[in-house]
Protein backbone atom coordinates (compact mmCIF):
# COMPACT_ATOMS: atom_id res chain seq x y z
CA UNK A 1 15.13 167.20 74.09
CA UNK A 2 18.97 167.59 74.43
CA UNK A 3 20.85 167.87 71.53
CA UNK A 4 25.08 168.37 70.87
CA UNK A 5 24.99 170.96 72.87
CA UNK A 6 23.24 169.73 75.77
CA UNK A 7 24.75 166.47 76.14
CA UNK A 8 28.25 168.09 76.11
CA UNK A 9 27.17 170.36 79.16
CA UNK A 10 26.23 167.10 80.89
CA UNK A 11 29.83 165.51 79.15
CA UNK A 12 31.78 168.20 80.91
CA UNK A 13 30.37 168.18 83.99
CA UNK A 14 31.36 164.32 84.46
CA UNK A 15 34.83 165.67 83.28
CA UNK A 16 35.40 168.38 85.58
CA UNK A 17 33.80 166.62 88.72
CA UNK A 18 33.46 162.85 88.41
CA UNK A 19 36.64 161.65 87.08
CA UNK A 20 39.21 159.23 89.21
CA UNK A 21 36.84 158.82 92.24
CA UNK A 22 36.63 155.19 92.80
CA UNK A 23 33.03 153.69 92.63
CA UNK A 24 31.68 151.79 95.77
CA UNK A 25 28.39 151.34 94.57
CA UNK A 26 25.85 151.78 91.89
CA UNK A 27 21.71 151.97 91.25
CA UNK A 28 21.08 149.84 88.29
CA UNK A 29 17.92 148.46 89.17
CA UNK A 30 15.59 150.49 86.87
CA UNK A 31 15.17 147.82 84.11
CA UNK A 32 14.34 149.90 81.52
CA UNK A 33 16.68 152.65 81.37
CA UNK A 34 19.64 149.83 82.13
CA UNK A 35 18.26 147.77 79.54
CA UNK A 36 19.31 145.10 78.12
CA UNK A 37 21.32 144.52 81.70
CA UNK A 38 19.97 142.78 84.10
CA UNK A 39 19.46 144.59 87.84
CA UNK A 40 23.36 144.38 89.30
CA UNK A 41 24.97 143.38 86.10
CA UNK A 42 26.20 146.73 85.69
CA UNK A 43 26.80 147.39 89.43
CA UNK A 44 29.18 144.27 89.41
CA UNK A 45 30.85 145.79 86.23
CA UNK A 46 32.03 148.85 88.05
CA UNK A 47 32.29 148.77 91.60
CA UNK A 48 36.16 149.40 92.57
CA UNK A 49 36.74 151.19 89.05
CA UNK A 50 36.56 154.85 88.35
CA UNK A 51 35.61 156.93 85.55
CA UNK A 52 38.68 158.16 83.64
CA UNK A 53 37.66 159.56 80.54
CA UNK A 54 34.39 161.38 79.52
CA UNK A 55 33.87 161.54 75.59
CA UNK A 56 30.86 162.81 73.75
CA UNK A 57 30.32 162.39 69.95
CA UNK A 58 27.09 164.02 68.66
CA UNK A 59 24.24 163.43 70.87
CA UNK A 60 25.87 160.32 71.95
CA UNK A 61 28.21 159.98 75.72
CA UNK A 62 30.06 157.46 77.01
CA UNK A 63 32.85 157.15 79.49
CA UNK A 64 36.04 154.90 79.91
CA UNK A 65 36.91 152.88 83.27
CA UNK A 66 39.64 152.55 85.14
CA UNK A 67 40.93 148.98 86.09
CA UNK A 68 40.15 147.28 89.56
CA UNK A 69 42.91 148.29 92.58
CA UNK A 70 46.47 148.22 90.75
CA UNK A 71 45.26 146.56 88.11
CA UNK A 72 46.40 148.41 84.90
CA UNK A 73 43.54 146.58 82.43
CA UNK A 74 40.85 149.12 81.69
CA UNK A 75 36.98 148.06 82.39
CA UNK A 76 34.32 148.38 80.39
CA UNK A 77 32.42 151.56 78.59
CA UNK A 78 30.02 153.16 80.36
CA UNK A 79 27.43 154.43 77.94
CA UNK A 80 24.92 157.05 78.92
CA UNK A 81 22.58 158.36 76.97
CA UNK A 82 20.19 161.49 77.97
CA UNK A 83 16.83 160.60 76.42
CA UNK A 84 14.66 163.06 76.12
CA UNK A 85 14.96 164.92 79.23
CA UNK A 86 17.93 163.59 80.87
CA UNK A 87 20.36 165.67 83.16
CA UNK A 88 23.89 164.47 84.90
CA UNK A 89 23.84 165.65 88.51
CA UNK A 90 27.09 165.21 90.38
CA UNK A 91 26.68 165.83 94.31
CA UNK A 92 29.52 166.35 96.71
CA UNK A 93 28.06 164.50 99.69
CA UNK A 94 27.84 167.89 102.06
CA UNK A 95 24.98 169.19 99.60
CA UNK A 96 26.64 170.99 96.81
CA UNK A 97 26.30 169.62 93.17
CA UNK A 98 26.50 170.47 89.60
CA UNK A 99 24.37 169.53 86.64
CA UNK A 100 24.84 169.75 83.01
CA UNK A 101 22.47 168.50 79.75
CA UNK A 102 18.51 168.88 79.43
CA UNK A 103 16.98 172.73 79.76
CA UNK A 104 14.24 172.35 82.17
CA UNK A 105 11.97 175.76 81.76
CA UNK A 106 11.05 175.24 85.42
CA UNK A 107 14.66 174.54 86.46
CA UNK A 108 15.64 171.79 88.90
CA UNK A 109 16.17 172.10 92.59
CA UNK A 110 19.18 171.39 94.69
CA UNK A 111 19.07 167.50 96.35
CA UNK A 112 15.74 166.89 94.11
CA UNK A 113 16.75 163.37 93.26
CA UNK A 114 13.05 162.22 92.39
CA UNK A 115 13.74 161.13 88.87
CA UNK A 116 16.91 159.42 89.73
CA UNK A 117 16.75 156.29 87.01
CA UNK A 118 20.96 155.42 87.79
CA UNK A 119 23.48 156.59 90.28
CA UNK A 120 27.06 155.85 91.39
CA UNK A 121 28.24 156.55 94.54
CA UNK A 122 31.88 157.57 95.07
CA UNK A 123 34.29 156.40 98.09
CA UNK A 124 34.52 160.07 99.11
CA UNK A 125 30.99 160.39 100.18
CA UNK A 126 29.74 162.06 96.27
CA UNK A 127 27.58 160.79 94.09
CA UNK A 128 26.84 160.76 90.15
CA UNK A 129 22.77 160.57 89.20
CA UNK A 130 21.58 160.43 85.97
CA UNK A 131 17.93 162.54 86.44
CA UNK A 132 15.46 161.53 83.74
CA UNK A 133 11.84 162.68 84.44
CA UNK A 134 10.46 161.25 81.29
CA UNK A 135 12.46 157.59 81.71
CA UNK A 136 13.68 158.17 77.92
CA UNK A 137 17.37 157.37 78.74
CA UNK A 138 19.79 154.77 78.27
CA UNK A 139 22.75 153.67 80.50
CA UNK A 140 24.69 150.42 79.14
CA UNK A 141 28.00 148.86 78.78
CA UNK A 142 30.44 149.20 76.01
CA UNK A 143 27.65 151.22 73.80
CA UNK A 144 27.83 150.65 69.69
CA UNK A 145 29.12 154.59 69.24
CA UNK A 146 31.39 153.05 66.36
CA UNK A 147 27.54 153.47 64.14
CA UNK A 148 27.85 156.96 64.56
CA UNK A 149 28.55 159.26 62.25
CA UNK A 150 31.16 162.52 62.62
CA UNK A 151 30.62 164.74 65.23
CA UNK A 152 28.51 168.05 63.73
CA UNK A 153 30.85 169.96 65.77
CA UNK A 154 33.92 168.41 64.32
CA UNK A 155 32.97 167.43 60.61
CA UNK A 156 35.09 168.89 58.23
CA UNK A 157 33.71 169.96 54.78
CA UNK A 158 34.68 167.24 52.49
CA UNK A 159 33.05 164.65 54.83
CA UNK A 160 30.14 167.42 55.22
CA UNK A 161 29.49 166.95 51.26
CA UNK A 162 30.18 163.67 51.19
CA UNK A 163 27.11 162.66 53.73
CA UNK A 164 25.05 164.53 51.62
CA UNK A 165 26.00 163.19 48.11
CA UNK A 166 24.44 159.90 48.28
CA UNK A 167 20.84 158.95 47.89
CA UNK A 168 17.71 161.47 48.03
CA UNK A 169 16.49 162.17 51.27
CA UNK A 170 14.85 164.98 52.40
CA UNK A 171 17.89 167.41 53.56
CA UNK A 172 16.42 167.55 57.33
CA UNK A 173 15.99 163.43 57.58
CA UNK A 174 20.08 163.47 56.24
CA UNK A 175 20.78 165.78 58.67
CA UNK A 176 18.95 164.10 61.40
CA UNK A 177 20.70 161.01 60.68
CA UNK A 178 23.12 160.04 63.57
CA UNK A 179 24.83 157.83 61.12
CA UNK A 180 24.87 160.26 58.46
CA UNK A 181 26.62 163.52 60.79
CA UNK A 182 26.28 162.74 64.93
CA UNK A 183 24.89 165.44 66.96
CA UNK A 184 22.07 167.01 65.09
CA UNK A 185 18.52 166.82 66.41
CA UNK A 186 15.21 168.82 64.92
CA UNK A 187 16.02 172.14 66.66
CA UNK A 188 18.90 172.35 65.45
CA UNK A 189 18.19 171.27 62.08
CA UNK A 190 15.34 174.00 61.60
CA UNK A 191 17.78 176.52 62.67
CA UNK A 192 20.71 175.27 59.80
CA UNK A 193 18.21 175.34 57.44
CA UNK A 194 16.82 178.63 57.93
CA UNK A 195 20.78 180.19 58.11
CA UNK A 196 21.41 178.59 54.93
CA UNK A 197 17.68 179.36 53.61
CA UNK A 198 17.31 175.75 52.39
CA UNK A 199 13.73 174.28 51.93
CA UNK A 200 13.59 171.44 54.73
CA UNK A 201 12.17 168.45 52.08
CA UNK A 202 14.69 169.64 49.47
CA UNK A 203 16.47 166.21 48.33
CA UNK A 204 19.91 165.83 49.19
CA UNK A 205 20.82 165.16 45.28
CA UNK A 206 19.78 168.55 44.22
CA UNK A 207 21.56 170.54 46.25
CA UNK A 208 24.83 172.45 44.18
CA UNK A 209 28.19 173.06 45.68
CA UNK A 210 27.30 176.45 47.14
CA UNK A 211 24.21 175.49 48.65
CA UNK A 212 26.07 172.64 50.80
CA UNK A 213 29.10 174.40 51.48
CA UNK A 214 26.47 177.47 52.69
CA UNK A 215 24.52 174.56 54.91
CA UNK A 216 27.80 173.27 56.16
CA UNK A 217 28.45 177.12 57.48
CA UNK A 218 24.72 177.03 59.18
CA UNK A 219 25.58 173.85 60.94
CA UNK A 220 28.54 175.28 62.31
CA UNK A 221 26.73 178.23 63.29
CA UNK A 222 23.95 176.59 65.26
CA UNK A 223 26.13 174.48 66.95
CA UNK A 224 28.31 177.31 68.20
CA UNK A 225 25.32 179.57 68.93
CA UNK A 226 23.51 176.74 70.73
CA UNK A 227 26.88 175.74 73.41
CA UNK A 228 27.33 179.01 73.63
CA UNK A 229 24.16 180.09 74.65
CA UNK A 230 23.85 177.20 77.04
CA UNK A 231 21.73 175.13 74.88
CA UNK A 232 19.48 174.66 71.99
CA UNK A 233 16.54 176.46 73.50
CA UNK A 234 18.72 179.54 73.15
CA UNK A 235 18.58 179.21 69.03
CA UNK A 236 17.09 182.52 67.35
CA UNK A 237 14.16 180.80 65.11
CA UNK A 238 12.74 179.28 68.21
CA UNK A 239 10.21 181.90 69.62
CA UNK A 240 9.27 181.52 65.86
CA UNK A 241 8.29 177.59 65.36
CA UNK A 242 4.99 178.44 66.38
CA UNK A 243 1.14 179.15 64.71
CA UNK A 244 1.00 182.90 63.38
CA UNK A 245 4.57 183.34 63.78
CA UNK A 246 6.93 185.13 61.11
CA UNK A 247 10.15 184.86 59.66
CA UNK A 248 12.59 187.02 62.06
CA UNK A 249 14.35 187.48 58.52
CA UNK A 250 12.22 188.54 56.28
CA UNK A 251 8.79 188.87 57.71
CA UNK A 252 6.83 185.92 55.73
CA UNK A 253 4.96 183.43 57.24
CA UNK A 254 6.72 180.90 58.86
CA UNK A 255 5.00 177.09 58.06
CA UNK A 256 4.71 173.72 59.28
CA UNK A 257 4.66 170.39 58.36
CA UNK A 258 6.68 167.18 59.22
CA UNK A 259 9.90 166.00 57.42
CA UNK A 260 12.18 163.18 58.25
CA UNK A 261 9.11 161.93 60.97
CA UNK A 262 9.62 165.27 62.67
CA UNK A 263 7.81 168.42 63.26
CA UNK A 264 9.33 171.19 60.92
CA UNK A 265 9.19 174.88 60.53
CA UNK A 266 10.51 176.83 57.85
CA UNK A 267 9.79 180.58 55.88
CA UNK A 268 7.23 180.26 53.64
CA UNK A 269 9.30 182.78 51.42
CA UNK A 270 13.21 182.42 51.77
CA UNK A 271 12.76 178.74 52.04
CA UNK A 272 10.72 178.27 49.15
């Protein structure tokens, strides 16, 4: 399921390849990934505008439009959201493309456009196609991203402590919460935790100084690990979130239960 780090592959791609090419036509018509539009709302939205502006704030993506011909008033947001298995393909019209955001284990082929659940097709002949096997994604105008919380690549340790001082919640749920810190989904929460050898359920409200200021340092480090390894599959406790598996640490058991709604694995020893 992408995470930070894969939604800001997919985020950069649009950057580096879709950007100021003027749109002459778009796919909306699958009615549940475009929902709550109706089939051409969005299409009549964009055509004759082009994407100027990719941003990305925790899992979260949306992009800013251009106005129509001369005009100087911008369009609308165009929100797009990964899902659970979502990828941004951008094709060049003479059969090169680039993709950035879910890790497929089985990969993707060139010009395999089978999942295509939205598209926009460019004046010059390219295209952009959000590919979404699983038909979790979202695509929508001017998105709500003003709920989220700060980015977990950006937060900055007073807000860090401050999202965790209020109420009790187990610390993975807090962490999980996309109005709480934006960004953050259950891989990368196991891996904070087990940096900062913090017991998953632990409520926020009895956590010291020390113990958040060593989570906020985790965080940090499994974001950087994950975009730097290309994605949150790349994490080091993942081989281990599995039956019979054992700490890569310290050699205990590693358990499982579920924590925040979500399936949770943590050392049976360090993370007591």
């Amino acid at each position: 399921m992408p995470e930070l780090p894969e939604v800001e592959s997919a985020r950069s791609v649009i950057e580096r390849a879709a950007l100021h090419r003027v749109i002459v036509d778009v796919d909306d018509s699958d009615t549940y990934e475009c929902r709550p539009h109706s089939p051409g709302e969005i299409r009549s939205a964009l055509l004759g505008r082009s994407l100027t502006v990719a941003h990305r704030q925790g899992k979260s993506m949306w992009c800013d439009t251009s106005g129509v011909g001369r005009s100087k008033s911008p369009g609308p947001t165009l929100g797009i959201h990964l899902g659970m298995s979502g990828k941004i393909v951008i094709a060049d019209g003479q059969g090169s493309e680039v993709d950035g955001g879910d890790y497929w284990e089985r990969g993707r082929a060139a010009g395999d456009y089978r999942f295509s659940r939205f598209s926009l097709a460019f004046a010059d002949g390219g295209r952009l196609l959000l590919i979404d096997p699983r038909r979790l994604g979202r695509v929508r105008l001017d998105p709500p991203v003003e709920r989220l919380g700060p980015d977990a690549r950006q937060i900055t340790g007073p807000q860090f402590r401050a999202m965790l001082a209020r109420g009790s919640a187990p610390v993975k749920a807090r962490l999980l919460d996309q109005e709480a810190v934006a960004g953050i989904g259950n891989l990368l929460a196991d891996q904070a935790l087990w940096l900062a050898k913090l017991n998953p359920s632990r409520p926020v409200n009895t956590l010291d100084r020390s113990e958040t200021d060593r989570l906020y340092r985790a965080v940090r480090r499994a974001v950087g690990a994950a975009i730097d390894g290309g994605g949150v599959h790349t994490l080091s406790i993942i081989p281990f979130r599995t039956h019979d598996a054992h700490c890569p640490r310290c050699g205990s058991v590693m358990k499982r239960g579920t924590v925040g709604g979500r399936t949770t694995w943590w050392c049976a020893r360090e993370q007591a």
